[in-house]
C-alpha atoms as a PDB file:
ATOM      1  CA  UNK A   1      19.643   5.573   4.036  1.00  0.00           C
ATOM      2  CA  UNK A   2      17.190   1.988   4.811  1.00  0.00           C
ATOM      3  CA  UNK A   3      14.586   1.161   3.477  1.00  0.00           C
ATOM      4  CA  UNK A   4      11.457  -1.090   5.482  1.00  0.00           C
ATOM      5  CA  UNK A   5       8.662  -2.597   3.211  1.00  0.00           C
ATOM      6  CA  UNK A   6       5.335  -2.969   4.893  1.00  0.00           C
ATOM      7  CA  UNK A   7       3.004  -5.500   4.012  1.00  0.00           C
ATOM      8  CA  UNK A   8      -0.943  -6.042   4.789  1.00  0.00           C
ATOM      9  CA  UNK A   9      -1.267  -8.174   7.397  1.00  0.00           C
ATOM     10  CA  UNK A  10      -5.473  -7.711   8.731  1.00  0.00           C
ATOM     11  CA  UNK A  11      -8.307  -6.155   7.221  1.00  0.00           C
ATOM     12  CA  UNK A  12      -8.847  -2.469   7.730  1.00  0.00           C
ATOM     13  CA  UNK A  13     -11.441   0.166   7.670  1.00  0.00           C
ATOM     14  CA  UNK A  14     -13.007  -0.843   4.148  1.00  0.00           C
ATOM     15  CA  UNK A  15     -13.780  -4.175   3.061  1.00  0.00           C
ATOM     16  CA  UNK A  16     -15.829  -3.247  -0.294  1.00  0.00           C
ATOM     17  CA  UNK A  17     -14.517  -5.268  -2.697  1.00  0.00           C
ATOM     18  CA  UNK A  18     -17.389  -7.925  -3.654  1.00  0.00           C
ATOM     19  CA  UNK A  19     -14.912 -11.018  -4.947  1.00  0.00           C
ATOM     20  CA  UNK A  20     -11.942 -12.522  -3.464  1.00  0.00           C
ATOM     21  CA  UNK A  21     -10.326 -15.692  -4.565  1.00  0.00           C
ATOM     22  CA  UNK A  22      -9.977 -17.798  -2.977  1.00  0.00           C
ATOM     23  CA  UNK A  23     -12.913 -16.894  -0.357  1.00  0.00           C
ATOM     24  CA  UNK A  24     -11.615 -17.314   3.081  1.00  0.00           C
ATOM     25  CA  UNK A  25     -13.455 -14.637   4.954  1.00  0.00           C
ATOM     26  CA  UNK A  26     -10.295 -12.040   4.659  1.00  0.00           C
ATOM     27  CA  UNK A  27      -9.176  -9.439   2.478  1.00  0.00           C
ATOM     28  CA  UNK A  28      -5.609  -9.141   3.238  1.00  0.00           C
ATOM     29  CA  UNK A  29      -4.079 -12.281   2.764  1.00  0.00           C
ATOM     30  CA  UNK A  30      -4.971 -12.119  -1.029  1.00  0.00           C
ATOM     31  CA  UNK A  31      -3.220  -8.829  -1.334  1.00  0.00           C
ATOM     32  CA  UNK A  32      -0.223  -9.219   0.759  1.00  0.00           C
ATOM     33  CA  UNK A  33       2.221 -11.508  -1.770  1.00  0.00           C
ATOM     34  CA  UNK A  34       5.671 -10.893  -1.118  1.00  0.00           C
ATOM     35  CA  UNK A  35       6.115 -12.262  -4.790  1.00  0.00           C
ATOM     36  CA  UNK A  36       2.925 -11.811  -6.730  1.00  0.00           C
ATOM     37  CA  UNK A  37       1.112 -14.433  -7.897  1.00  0.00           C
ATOM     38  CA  UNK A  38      -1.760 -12.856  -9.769  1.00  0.00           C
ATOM     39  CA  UNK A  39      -5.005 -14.762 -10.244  1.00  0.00           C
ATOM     40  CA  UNK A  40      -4.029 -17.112  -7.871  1.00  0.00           C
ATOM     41  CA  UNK A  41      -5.108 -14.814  -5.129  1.00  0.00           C
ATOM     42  CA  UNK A  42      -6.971 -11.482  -5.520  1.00  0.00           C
ATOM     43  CA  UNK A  43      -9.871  -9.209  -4.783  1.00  0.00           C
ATOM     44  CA  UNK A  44     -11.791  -7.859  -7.489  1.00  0.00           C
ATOM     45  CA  UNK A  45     -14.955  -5.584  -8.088  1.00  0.00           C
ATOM     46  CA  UNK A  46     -18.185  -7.493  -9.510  1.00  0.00           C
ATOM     47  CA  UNK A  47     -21.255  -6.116 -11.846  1.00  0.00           C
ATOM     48  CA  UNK A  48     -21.546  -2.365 -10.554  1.00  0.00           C
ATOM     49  CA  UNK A  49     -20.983  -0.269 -13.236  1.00  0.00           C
ATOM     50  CA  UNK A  50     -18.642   3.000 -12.315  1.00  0.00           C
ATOM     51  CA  UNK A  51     -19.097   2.583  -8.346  1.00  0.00           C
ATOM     52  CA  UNK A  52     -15.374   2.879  -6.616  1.00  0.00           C
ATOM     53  CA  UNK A  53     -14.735  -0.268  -4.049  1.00  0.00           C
ATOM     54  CA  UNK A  54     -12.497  -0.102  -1.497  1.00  0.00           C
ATOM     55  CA  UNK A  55     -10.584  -2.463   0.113  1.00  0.00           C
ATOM     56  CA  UNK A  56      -7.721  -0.838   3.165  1.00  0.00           C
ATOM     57  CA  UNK A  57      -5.660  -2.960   5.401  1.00  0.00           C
ATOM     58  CA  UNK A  58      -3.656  -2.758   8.412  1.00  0.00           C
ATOM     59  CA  UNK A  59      -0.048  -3.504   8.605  1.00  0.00           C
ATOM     60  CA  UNK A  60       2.863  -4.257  11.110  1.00  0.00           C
ATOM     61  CA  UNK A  61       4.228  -1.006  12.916  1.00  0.00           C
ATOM     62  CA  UNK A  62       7.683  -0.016  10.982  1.00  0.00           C
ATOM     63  CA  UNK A  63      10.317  -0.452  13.313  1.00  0.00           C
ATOM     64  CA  UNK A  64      11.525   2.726  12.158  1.00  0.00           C
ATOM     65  CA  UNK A  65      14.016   3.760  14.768  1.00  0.00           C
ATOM     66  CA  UNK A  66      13.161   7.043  16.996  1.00  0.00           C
ATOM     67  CA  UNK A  67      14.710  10.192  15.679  1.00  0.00           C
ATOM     68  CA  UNK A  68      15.100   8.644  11.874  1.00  0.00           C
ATOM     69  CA  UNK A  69      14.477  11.458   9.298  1.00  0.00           C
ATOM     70  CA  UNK A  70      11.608   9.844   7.008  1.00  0.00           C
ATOM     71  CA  UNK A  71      12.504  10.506   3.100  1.00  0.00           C
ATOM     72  CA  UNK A  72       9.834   9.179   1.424  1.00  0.00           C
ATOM     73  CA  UNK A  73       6.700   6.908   1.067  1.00  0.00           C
ATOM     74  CA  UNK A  74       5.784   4.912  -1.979  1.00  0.00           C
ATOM     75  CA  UNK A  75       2.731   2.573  -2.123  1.00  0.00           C
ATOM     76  CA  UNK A  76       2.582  -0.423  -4.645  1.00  0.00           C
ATOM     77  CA  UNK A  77      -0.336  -2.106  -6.109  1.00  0.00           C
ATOM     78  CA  UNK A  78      -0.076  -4.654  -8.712  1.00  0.00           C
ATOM     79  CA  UNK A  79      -3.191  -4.975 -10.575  1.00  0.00           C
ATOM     80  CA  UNK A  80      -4.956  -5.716 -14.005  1.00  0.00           C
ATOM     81  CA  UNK A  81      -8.026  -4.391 -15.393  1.00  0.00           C
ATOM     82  CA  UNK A  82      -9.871  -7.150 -17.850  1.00  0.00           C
ATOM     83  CA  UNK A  83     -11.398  -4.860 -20.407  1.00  0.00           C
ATOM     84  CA  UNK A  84     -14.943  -6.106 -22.193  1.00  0.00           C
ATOM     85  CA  UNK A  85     -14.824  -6.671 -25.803  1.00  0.00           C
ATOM     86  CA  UNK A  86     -14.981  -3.214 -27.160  1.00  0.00           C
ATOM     87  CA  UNK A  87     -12.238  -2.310 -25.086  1.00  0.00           C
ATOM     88  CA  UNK A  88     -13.842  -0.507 -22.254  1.00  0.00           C
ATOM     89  CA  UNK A  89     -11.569  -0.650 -19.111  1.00  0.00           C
ATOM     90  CA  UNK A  90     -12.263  -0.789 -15.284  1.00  0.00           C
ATOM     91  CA  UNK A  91     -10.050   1.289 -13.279  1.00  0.00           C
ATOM     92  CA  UNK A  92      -7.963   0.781 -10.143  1.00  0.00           C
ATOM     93  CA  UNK A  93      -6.074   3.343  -7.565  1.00  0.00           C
ATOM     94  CA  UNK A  94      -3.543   3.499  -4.702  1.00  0.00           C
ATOM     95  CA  UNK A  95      -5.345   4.033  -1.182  1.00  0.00           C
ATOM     96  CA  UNK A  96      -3.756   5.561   2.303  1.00  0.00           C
ATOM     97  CA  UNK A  97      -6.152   6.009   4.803  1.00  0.00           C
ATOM     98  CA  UNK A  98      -5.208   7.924   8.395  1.00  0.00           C
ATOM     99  CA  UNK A  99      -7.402   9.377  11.059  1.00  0.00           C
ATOM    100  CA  UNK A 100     -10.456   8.422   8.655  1.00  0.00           C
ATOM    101  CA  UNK A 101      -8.923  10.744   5.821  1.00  0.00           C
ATOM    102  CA  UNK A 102      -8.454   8.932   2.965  1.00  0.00           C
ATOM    103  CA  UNK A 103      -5.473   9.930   0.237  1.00  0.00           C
ATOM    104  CA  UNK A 104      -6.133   8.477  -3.462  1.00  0.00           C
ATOM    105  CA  UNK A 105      -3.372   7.887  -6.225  1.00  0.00           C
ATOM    106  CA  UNK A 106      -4.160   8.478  -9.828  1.00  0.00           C
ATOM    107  CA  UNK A 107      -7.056   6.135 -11.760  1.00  0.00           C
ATOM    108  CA  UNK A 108      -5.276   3.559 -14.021  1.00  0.00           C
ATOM    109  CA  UNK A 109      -6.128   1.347 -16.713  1.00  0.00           C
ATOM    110  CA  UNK A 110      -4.111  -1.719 -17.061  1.00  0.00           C
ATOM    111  CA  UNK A 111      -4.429  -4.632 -19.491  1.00  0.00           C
ATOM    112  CA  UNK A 112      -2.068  -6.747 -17.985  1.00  0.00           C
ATOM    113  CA  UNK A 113      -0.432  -7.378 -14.773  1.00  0.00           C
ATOM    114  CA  UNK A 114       1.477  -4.105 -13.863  1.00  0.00           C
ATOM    115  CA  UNK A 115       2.554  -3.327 -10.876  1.00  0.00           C
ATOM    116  CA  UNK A 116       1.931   0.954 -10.266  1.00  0.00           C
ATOM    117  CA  UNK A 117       3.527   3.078  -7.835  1.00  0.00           C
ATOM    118  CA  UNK A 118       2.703   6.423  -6.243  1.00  0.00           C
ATOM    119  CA  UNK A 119       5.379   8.704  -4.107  1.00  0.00           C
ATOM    120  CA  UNK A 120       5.018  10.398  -1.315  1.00  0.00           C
ATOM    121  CA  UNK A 121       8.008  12.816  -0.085  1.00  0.00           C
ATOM    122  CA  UNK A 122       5.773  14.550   2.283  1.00  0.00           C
ATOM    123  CA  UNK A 123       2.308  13.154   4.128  1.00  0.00           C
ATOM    124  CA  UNK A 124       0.077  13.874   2.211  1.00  0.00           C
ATOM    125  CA  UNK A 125      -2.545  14.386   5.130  1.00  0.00           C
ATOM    126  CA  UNK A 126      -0.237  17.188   6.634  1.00  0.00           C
ATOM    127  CA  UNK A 127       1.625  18.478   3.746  1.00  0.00           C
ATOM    128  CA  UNK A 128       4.555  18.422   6.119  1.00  0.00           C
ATOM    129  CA  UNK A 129       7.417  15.473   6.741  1.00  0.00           C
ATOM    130  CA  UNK A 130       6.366  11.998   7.761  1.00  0.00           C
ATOM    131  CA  UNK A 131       5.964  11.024  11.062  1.00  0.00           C
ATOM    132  CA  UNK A 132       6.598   7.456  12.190  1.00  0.00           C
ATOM    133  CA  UNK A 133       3.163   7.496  14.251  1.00  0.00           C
ATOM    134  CA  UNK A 134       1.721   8.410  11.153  1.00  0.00           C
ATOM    135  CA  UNK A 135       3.476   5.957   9.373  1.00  0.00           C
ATOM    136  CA  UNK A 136       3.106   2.892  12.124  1.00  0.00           C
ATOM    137  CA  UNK A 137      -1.154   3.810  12.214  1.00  0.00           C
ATOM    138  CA  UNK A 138      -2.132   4.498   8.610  1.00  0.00           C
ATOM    139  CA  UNK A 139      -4.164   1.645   6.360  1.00  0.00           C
ATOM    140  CA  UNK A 140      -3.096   0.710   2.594  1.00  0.00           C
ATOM    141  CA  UNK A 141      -5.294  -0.027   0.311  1.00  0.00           C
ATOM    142  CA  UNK A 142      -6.682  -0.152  -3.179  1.00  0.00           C
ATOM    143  CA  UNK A 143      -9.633   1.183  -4.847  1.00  0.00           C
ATOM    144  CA  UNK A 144     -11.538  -0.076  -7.805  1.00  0.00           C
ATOM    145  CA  UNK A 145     -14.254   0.245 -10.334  1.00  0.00           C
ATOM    146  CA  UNK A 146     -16.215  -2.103 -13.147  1.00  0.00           C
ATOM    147  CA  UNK A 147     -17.669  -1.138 -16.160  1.00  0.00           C
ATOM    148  CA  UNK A 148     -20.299  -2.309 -18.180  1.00  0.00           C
ATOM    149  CA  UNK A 149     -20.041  -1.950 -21.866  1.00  0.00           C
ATOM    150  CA  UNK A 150     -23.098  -1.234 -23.662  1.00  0.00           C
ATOM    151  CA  UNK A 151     -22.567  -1.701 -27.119  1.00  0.00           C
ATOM    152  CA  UNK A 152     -20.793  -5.301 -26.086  1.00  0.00           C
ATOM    153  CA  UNK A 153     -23.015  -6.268 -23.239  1.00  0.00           C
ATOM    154  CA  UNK A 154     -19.766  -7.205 -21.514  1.00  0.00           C
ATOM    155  CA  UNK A 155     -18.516  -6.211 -17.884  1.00  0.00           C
ATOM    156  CA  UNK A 156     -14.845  -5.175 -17.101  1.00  0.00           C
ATOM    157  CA  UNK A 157     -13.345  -6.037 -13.549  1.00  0.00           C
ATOM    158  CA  UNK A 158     -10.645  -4.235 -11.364  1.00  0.00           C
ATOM    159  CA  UNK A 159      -8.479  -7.113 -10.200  1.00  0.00           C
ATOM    160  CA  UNK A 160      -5.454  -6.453  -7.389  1.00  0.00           C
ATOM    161  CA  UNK A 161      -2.950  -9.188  -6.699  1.00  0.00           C
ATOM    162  CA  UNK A 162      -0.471  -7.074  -4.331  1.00  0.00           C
ATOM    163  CA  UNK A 163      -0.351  -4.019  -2.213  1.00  0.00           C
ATOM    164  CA  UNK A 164       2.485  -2.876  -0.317  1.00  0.00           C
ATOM    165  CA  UNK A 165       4.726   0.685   0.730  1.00  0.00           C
ATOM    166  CA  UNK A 166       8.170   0.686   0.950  1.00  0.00           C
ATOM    167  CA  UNK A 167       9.547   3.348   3.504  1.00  0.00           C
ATOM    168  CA  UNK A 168      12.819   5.125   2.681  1.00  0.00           C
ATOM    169  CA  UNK A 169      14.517   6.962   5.817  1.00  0.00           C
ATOM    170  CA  UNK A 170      17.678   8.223   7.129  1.00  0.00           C
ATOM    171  CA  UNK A 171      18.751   6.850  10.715  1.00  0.00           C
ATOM    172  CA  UNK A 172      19.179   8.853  13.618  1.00  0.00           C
ATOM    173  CA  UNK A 173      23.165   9.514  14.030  1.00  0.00           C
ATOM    174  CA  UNK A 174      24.569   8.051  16.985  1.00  0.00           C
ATOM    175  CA  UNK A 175      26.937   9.911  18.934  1.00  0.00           C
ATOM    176  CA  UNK A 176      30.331   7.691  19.333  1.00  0.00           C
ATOM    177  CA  UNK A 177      31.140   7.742  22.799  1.00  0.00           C
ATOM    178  CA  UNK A 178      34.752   9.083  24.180  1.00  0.00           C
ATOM    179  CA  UNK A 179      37.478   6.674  25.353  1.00  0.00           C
ATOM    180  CA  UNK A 180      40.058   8.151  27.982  1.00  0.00           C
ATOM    181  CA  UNK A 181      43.163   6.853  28.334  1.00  0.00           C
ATOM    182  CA  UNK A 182      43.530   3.264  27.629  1.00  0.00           C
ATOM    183  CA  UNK A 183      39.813   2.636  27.946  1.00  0.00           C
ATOM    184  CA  UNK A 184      40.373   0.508  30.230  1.00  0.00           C
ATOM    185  CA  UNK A 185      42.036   2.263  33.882  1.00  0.00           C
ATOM    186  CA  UNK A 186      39.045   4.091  35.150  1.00  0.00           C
ATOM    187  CA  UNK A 187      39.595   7.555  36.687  1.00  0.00           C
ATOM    188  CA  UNK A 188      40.661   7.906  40.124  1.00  0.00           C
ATOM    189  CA  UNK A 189      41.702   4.170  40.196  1.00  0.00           C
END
């Protein structure tokens, strides 16, 4: 088995999130840490109480060689969720987005920097095995929401550091070729 890891490298479909630090005019290169490095770069939701953000990026194709069998998909996001004083949480989520489907992981809640994981054996657009097309043109992304607390008057922020899958698959078997003879007196010579 290999493994490739796939990292943003553009902006995608959604640019939603309101606040990126630093502000450079892209998305991506906040999220697309090889190590993360937490609130030195990140997007992050702003003061809209319980509305998702979403934030999707394009990445490099896989490389995957034809005729690989794919195993498995698993998208990272590393993320926190600042809650307000009374302890009310925002919420973030793994995105994969392919022919303008989009595929959502499981809300989480997150008071300090963890990094969350969902697994995909299958696609989850098909329900049958991966495809390398389908691999090579989907978007990653992240999805978010704030929270106002009433009783605190206090907001709580989705903030997302890293986002990146990790592709496990099985090479194609290559066929070793046949040596005659010596290998080295052709036929008929």
């Amino acid at each position: 088995m290999a493994q490739v890891t796939l990292r943003p490298n553009a902006n995608g479909f959604y640019p939603q999130f309101p606040v990126q630090v630093p502000n450079s005019g892209s998305h991506y290169d906040k999220v697309d840490d090889v190590t993360p490095d937490d609130l030195s770069t990140y997007i992050r939701t702003h003061q809209e109480s319980g509305v998702e953000k979403r934030d999707s990026f394009l990445k490099a194709a896989s490389g995957i060689p034809v005729g690989s069998t794919i195993n498995s998909l698993r998208i990272y996001f590393r993320h926190r969720t600042f809650p307000t004083e009374g302890g009310v949480g925002a919420q973030g989520r793994s995105l994969l987005r392919s022919g303008g489907v989009d595929v959502f992981g499981a809300w989480v809640i997150d008071e300090i920097w963890l990094t969350e994981e969902e697994l995909y054996i299958t696609s989850p657009f098909t329900g049958l095995a991966w495809t390398i097309d389908e691999i090579d043109g989907m978007e990653i992304g992240v999805c978010g929401r704030s929270y106002y607390d009433n009783v605190f008057f206090s907001w709580a922020y989705e903030f997302c550091t890293q986002i990146y899958i990790v592709v496990d698959y099985t090479p194609p078997i290559v066929a070793a070729k046949e040596v005659v003879g010596d290998g080295l007196t052709f036929a008929g010579a």
